[in-house]
PDB file of N, CA and C in Angstrom:
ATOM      1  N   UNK A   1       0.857  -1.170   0.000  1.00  0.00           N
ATOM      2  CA  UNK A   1       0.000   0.000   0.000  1.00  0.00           C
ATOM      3  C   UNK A   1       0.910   1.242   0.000  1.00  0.00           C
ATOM      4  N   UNK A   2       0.290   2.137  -0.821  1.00  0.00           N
ATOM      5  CA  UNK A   2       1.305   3.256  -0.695  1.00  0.00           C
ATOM      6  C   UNK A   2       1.087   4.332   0.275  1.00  0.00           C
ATOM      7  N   UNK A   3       2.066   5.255   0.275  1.00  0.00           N
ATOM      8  CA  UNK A   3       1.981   6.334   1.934  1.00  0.00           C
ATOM      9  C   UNK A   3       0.983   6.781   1.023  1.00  0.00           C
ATOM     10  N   UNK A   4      -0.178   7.601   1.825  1.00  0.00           N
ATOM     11  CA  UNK A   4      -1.325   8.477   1.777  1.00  0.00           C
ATOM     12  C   UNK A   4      -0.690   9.757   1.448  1.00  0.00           C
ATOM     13  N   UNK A   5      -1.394  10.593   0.911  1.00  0.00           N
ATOM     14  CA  UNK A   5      -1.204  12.051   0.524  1.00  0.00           C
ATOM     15  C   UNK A   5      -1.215  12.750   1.762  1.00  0.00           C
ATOM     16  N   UNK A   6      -0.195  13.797   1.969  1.00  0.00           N
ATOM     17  CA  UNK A   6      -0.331  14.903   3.332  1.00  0.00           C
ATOM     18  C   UNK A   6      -0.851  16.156   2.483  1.00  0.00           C
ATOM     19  N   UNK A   7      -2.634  15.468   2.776  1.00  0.00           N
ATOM     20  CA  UNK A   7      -3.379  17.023   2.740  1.00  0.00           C
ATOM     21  C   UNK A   7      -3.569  17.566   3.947  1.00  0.00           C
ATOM     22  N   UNK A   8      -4.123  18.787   3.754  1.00  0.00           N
ATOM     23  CA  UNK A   8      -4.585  19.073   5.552  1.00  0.00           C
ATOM     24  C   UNK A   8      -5.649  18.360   5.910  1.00  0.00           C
ATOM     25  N   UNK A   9      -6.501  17.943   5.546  1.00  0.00           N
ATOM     26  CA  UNK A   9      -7.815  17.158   5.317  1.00  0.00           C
ATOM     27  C   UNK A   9      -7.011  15.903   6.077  1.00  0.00           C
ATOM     28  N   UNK A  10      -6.107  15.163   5.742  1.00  0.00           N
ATOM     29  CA  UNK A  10      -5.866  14.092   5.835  1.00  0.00           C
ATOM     30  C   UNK A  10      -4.634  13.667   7.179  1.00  0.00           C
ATOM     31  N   UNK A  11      -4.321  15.164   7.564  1.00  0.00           N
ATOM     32  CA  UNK A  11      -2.827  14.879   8.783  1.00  0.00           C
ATOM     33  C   UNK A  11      -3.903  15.617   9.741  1.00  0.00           C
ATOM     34  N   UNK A  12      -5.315  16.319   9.360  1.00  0.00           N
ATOM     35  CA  UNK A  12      -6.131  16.384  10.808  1.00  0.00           C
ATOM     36  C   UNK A  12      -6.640  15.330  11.148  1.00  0.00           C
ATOM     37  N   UNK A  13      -6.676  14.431  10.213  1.00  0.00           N
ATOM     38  CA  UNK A  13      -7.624  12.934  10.781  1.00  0.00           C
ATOM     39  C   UNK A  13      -6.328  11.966  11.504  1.00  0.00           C
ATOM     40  N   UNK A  14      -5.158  12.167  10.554  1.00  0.00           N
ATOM     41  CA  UNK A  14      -3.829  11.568  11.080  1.00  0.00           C
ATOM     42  C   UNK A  14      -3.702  12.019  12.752  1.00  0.00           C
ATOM     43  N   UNK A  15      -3.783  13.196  13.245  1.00  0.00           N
ATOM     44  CA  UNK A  15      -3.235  13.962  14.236  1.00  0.00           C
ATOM     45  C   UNK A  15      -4.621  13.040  15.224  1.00  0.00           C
ATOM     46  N   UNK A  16      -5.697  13.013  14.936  1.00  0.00           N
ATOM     47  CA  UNK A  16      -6.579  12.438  15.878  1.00  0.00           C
ATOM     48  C   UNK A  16      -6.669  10.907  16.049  1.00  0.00           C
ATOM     49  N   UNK A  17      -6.146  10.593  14.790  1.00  0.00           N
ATOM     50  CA  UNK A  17      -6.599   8.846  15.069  1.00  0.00           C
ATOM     51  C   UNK A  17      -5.970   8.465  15.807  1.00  0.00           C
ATOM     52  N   UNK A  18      -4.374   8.883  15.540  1.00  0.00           N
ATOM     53  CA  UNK A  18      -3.087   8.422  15.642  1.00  0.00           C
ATOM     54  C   UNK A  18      -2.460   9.431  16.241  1.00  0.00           C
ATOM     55  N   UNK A  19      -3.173   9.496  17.565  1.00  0.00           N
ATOM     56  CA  UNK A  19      -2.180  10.886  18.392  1.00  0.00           C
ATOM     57  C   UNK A  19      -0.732  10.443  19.215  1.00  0.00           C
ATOM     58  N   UNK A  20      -0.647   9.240  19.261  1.00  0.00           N
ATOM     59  CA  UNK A  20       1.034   8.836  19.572  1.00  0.00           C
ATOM     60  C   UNK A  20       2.136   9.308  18.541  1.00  0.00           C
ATOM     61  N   UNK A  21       1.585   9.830  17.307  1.00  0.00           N
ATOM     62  CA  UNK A  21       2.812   9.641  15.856  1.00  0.00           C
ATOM     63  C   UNK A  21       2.743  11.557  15.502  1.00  0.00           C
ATOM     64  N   UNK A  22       3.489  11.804  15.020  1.00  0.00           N
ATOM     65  CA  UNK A  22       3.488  12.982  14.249  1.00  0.00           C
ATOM     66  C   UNK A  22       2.492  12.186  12.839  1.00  0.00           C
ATOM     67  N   UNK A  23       1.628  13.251  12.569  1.00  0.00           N
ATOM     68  CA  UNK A  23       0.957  12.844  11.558  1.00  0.00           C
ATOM     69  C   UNK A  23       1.553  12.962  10.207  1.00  0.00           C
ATOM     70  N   UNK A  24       2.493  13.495  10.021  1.00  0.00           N
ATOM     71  CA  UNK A  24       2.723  12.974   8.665  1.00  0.00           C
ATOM     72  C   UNK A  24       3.597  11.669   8.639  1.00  0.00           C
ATOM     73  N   UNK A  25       4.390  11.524  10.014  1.00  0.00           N
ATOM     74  CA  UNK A  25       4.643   9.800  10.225  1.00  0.00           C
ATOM     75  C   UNK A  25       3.415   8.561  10.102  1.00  0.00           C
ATOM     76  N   UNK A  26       2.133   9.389  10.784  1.00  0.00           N
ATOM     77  CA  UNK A  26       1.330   8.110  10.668  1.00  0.00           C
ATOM     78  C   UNK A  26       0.892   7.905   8.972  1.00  0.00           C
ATOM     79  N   UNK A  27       0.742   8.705   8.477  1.00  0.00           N
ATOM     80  CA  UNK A  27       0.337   8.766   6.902  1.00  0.00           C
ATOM     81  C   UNK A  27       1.109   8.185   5.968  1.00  0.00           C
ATOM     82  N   UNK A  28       2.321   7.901   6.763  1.00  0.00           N
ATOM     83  CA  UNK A  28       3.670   7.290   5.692  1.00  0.00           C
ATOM     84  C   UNK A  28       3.610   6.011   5.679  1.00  0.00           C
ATOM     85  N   UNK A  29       2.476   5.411   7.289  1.00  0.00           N
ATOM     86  CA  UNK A  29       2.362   3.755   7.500  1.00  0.00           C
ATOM     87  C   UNK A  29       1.057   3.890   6.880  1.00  0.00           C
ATOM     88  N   UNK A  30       0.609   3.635   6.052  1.00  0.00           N
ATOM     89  CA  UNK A  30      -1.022   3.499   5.902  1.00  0.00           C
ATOM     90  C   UNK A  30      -1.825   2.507   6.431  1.00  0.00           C
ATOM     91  N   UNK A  31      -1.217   1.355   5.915  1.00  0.00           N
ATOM     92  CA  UNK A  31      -1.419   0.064   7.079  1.00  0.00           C
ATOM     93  C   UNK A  31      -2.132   0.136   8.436  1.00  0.00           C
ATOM     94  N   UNK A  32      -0.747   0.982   9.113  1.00  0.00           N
ATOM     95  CA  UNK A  32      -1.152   1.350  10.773  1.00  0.00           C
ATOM     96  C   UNK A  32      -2.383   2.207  10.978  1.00  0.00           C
ATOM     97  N   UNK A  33      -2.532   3.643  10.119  1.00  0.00           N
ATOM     98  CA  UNK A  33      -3.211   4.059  10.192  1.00  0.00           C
ATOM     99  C   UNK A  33      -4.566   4.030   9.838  1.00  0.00           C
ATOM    100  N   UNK A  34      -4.802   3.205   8.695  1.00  0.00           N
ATOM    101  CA  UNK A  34      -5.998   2.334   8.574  1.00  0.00           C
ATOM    102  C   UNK A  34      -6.913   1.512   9.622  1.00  0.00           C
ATOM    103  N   UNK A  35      -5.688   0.782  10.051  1.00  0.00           N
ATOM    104  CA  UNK A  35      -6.662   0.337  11.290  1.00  0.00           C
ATOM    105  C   UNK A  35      -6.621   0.888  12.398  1.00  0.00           C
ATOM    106  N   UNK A  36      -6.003   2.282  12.907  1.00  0.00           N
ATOM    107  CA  UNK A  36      -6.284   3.366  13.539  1.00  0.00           C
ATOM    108  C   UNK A  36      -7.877   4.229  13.398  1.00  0.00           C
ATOM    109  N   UNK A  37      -8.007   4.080  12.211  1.00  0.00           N
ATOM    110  CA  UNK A  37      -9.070   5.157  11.690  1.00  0.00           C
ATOM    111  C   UNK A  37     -10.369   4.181  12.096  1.00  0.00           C
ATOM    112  N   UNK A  38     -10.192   2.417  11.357  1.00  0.00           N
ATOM    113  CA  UNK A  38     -11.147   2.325  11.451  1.00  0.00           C
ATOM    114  C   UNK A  38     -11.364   1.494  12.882  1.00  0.00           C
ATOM    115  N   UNK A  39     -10.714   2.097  14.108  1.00  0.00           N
ATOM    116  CA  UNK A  39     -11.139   1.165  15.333  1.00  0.00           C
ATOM    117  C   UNK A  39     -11.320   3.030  15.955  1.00  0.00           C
ATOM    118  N   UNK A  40     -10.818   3.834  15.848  1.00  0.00           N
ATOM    119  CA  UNK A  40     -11.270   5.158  16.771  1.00  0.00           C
ATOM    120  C   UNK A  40     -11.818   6.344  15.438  1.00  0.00           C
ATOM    121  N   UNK A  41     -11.977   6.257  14.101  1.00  0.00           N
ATOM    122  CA  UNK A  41     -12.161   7.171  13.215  1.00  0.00           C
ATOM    123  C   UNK A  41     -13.598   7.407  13.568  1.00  0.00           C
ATOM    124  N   UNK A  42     -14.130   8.903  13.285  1.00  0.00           N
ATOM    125  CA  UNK A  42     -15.571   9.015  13.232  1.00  0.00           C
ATOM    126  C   UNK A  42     -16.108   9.013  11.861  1.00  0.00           C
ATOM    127  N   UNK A  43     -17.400   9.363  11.899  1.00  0.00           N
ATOM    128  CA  UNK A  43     -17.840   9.222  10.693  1.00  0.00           C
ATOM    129  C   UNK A  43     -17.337  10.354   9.816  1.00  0.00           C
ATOM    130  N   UNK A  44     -16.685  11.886  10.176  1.00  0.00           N
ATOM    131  CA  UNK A  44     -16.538  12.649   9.574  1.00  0.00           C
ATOM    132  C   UNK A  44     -15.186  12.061   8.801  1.00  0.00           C
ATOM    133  N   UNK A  45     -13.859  11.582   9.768  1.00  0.00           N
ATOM    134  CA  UNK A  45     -12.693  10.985   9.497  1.00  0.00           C
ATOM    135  C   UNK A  45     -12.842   9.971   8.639  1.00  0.00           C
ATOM    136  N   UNK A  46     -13.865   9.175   8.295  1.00  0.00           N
ATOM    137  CA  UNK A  46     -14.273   7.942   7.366  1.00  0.00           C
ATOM    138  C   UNK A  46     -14.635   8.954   6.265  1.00  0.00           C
ATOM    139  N   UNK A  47     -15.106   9.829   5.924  1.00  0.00           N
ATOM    140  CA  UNK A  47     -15.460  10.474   4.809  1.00  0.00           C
ATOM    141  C   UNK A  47     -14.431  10.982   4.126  1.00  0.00           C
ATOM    142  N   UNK A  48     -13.294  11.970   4.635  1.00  0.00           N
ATOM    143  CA  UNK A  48     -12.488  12.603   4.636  1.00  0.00           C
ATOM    144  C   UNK A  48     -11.309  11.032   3.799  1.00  0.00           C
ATOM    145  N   UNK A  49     -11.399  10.163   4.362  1.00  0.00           N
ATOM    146  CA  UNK A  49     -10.137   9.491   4.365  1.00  0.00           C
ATOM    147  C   UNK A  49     -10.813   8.378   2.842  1.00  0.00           C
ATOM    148  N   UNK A  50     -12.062   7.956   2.793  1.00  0.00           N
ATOM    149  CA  UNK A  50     -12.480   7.566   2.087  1.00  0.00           C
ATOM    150  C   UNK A  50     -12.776   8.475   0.698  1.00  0.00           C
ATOM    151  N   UNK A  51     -12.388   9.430   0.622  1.00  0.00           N
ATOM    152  CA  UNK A  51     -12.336  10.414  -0.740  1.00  0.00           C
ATOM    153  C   UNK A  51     -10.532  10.191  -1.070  1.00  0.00           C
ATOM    154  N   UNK A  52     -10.030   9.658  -0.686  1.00  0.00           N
ATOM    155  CA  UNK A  52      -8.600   9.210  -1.116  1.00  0.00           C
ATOM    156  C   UNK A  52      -7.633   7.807  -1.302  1.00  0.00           C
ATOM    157  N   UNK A  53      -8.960   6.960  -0.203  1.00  0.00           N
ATOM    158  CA  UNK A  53      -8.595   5.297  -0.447  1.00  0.00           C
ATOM    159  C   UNK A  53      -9.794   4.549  -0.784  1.00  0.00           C
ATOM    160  N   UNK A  54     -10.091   3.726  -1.386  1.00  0.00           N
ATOM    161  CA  UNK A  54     -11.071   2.367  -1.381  1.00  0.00           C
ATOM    162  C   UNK A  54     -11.162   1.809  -0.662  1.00  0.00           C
ATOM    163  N   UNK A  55     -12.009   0.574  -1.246  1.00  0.00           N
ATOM    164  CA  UNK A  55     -12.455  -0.732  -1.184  1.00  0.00           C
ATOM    165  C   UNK A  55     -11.277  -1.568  -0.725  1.00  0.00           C
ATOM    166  N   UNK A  56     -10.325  -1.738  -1.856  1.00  0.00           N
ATOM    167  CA  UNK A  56      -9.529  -2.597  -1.817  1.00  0.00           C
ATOM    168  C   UNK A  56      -8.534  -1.906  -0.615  1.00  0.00           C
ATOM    169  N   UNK A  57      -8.150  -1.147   0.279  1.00  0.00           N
ATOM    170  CA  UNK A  57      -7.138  -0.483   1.111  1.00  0.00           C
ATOM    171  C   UNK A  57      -8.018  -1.261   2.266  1.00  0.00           C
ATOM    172  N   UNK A  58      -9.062  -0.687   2.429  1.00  0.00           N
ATOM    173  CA  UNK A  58      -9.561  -1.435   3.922  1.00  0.00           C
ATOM    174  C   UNK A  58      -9.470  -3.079   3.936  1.00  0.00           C
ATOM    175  N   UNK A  59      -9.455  -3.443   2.798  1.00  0.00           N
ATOM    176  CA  UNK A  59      -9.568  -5.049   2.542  1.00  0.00           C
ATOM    177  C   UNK A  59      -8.198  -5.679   3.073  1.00  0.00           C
ATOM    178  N   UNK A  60      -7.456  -4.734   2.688  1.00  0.00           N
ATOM    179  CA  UNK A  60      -5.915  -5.079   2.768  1.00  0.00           C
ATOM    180  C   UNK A  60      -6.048  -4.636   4.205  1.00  0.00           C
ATOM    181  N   UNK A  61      -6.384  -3.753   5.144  1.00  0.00           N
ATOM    182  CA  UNK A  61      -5.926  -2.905   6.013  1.00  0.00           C
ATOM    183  C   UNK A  61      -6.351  -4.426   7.194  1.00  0.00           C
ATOM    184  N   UNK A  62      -7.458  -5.197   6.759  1.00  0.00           N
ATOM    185  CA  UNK A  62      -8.071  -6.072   7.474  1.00  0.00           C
ATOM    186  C   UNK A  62      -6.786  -7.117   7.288  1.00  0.00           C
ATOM    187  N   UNK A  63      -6.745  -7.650   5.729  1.00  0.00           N
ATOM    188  CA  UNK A  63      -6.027  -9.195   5.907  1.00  0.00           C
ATOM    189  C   UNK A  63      -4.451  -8.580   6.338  1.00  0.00           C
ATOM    190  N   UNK A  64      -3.718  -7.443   6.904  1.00  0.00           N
ATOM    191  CA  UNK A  64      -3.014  -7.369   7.467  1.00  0.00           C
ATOM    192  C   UNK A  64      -2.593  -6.828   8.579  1.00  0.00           C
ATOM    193  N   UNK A  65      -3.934  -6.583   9.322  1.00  0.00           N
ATOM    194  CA  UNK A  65      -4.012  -5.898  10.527  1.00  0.00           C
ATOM    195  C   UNK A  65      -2.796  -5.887  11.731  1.00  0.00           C
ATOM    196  N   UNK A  66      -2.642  -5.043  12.294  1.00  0.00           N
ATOM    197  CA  UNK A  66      -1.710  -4.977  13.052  1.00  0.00           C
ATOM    198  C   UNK A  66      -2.330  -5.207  14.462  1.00  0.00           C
ATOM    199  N   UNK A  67      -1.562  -6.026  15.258  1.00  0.00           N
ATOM    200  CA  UNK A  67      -2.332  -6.595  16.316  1.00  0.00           C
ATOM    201  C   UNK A  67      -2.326  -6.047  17.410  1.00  0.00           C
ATOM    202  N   UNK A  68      -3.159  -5.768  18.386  1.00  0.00           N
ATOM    203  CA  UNK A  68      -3.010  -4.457  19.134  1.00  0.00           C
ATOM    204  C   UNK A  68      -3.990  -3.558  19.176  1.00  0.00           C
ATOM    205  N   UNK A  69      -4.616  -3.186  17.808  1.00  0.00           N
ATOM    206  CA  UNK A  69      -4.989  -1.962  17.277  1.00  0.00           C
ATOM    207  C   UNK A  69      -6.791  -1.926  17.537  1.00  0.00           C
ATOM    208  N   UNK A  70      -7.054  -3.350  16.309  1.00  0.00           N
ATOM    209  CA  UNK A  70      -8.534  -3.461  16.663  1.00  0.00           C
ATOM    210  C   UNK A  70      -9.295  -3.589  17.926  1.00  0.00           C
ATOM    211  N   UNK A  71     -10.447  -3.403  18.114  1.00  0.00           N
ATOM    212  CA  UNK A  71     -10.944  -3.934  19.245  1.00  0.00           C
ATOM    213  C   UNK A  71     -12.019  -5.207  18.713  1.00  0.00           C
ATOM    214  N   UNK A  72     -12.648  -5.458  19.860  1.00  0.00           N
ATOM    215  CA  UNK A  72     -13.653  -6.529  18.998  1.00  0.00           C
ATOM    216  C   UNK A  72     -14.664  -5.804  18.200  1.00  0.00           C
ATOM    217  N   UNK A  73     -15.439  -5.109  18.861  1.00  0.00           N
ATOM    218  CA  UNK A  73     -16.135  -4.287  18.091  1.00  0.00           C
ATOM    219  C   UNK A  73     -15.806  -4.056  16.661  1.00  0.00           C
ATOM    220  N   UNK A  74     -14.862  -3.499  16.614  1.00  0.00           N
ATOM    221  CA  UNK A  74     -14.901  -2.458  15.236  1.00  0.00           C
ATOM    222  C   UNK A  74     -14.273  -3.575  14.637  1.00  0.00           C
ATOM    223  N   UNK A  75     -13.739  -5.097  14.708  1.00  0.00           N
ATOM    224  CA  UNK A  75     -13.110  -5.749  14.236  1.00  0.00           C
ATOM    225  C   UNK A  75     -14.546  -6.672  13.749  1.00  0.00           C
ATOM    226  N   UNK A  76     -15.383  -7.202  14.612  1.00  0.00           N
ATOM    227  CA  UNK A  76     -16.424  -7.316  13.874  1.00  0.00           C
ATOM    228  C   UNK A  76     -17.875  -6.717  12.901  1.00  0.00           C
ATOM    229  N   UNK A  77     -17.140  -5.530  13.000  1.00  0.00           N
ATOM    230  CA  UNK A  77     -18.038  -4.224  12.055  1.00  0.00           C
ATOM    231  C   UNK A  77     -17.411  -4.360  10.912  1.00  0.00           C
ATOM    232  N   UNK A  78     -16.068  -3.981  10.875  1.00  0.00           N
ATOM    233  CA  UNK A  78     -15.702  -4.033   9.347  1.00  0.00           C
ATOM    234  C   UNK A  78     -15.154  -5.197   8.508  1.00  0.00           C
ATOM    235  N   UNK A  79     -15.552  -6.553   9.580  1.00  0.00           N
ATOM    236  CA  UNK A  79     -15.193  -7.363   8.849  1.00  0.00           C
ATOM    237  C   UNK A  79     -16.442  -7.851   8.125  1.00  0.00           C
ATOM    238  N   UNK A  80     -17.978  -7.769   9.047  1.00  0.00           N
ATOM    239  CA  UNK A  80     -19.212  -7.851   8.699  1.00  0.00           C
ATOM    240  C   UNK A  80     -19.341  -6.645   7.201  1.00  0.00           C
ATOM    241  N   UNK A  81     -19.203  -5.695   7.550  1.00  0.00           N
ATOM    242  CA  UNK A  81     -18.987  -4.639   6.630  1.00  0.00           C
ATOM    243  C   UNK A  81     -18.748  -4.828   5.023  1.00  0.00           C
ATOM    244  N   UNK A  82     -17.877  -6.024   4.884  1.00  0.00           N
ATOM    245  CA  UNK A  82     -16.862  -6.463   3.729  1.00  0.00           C
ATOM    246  C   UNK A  82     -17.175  -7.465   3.537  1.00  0.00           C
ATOM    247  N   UNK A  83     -18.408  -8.417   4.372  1.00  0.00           N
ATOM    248  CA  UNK A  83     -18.641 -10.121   4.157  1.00  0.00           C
ATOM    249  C   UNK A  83     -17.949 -10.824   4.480  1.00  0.00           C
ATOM    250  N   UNK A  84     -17.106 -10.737   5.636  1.00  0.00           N
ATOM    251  CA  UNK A  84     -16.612 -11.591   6.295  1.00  0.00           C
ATOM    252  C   UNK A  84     -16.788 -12.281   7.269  1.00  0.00           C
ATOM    253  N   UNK A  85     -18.073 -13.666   7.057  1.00  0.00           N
ATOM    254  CA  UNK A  85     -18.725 -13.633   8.196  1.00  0.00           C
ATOM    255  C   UNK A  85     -18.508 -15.322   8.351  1.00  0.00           C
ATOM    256  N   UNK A  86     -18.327 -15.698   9.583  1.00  0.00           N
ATOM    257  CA  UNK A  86     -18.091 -15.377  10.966  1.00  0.00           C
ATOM    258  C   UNK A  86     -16.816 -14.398  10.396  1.00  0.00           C
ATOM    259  N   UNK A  87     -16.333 -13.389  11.421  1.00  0.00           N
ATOM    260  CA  UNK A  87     -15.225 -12.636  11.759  1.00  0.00           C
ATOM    261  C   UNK A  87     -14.085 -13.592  11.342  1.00  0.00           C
ATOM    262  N   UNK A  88     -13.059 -13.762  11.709  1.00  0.00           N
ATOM    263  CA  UNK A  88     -12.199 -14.107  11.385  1.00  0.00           C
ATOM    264  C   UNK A  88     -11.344 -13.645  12.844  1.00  0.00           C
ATOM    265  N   UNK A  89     -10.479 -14.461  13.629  1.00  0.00           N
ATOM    266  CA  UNK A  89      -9.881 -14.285  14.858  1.00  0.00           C
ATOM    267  C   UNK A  89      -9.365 -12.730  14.893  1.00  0.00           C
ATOM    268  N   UNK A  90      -9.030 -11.926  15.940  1.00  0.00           N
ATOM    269  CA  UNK A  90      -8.422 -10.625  16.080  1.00  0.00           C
ATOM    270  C   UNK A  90      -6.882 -10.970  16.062  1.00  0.00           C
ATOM    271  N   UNK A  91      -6.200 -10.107  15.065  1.00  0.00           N
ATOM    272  CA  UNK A  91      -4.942 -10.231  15.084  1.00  0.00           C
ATOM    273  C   UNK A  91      -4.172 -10.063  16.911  1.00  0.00           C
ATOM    274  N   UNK A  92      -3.419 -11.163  17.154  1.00  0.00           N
ATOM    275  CA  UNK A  92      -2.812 -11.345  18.379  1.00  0.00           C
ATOM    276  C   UNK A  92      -1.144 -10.703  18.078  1.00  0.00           C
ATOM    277  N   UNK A  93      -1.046 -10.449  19.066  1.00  0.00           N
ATOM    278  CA  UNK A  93       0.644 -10.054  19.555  1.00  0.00           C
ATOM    279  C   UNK A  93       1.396 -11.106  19.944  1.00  0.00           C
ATOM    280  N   UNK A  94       2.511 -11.472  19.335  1.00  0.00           N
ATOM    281  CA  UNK A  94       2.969 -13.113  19.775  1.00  0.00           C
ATOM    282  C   UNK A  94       4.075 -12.551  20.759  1.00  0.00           C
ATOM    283  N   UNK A  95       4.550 -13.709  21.284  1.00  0.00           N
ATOM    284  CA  UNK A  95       5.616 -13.166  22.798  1.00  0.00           C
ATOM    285  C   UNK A  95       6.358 -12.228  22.161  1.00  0.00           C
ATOM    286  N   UNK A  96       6.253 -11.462  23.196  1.00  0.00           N
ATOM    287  CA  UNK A  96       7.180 -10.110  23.616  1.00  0.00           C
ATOM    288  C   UNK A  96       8.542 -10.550  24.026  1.00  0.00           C
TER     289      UNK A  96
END
C-alpha cells in the first residue's frame, strides 16, 4: 500500500486517530493508520479518508491488521462490513 497524501484534510484525521505519531509519520504507514481510523475514526474521518482510499485499502488494512490496534467491536463491524462472516480471529501479539 502506498503512503497516503499529506493534505490538511488528511494529517487532521492523522493527528486524531493516531495521536502517539506525528501525523505525517502516521500517513507514511497506511497500514497502521488504517486500522487506527477504522477502530477510533468518526464518521466525519471515514469520509475525509475515504475520498482518497477504497475498497480494496480497507480489505488489505483487514487481511493485514496490526495486532493491538482493533478492538472486537470495530473488528467485527468491518469485517461484517466487507462479508466476512463469521469474523475471522483478532490479530494477536505473539511473545514479547
Amino acid at each position: 500500500m502506498k503512503p497516503l497524501p499529506r493534505t490538511p484534510a488528511l494529517l487532521a484525521v492523522a493527528k486524531r486517530v493516531v495521536w502517539f505519531k506525528e501525523p505525517a509519520d502516521a500517513l507514511a504507514d497506511p497500514l497502521h493508520f488504517l486500522a487506527h481510523l477504522m477502530t477510533y475514526g468518526t464518521v466525519e474521518d471515514l469520509r475525509v479518508v475515504e475520498s482518497v482510499v477504497g475498497e480494496k485499502e480497507f480489505l488489505e488494512t483487514l487481511d493485514h491488521a496490526p495486532a493491538g490496534v482493533f478492538d472486537p467491536r470495530s473488528w467485527a463491524y468491518w469485517n461484517l462490513k466487507y462479508g466476512r462472516v463469521p469474523a475471522p480471529a483478532l490479530p494477536v501479539r505473539q511473545g514479547l
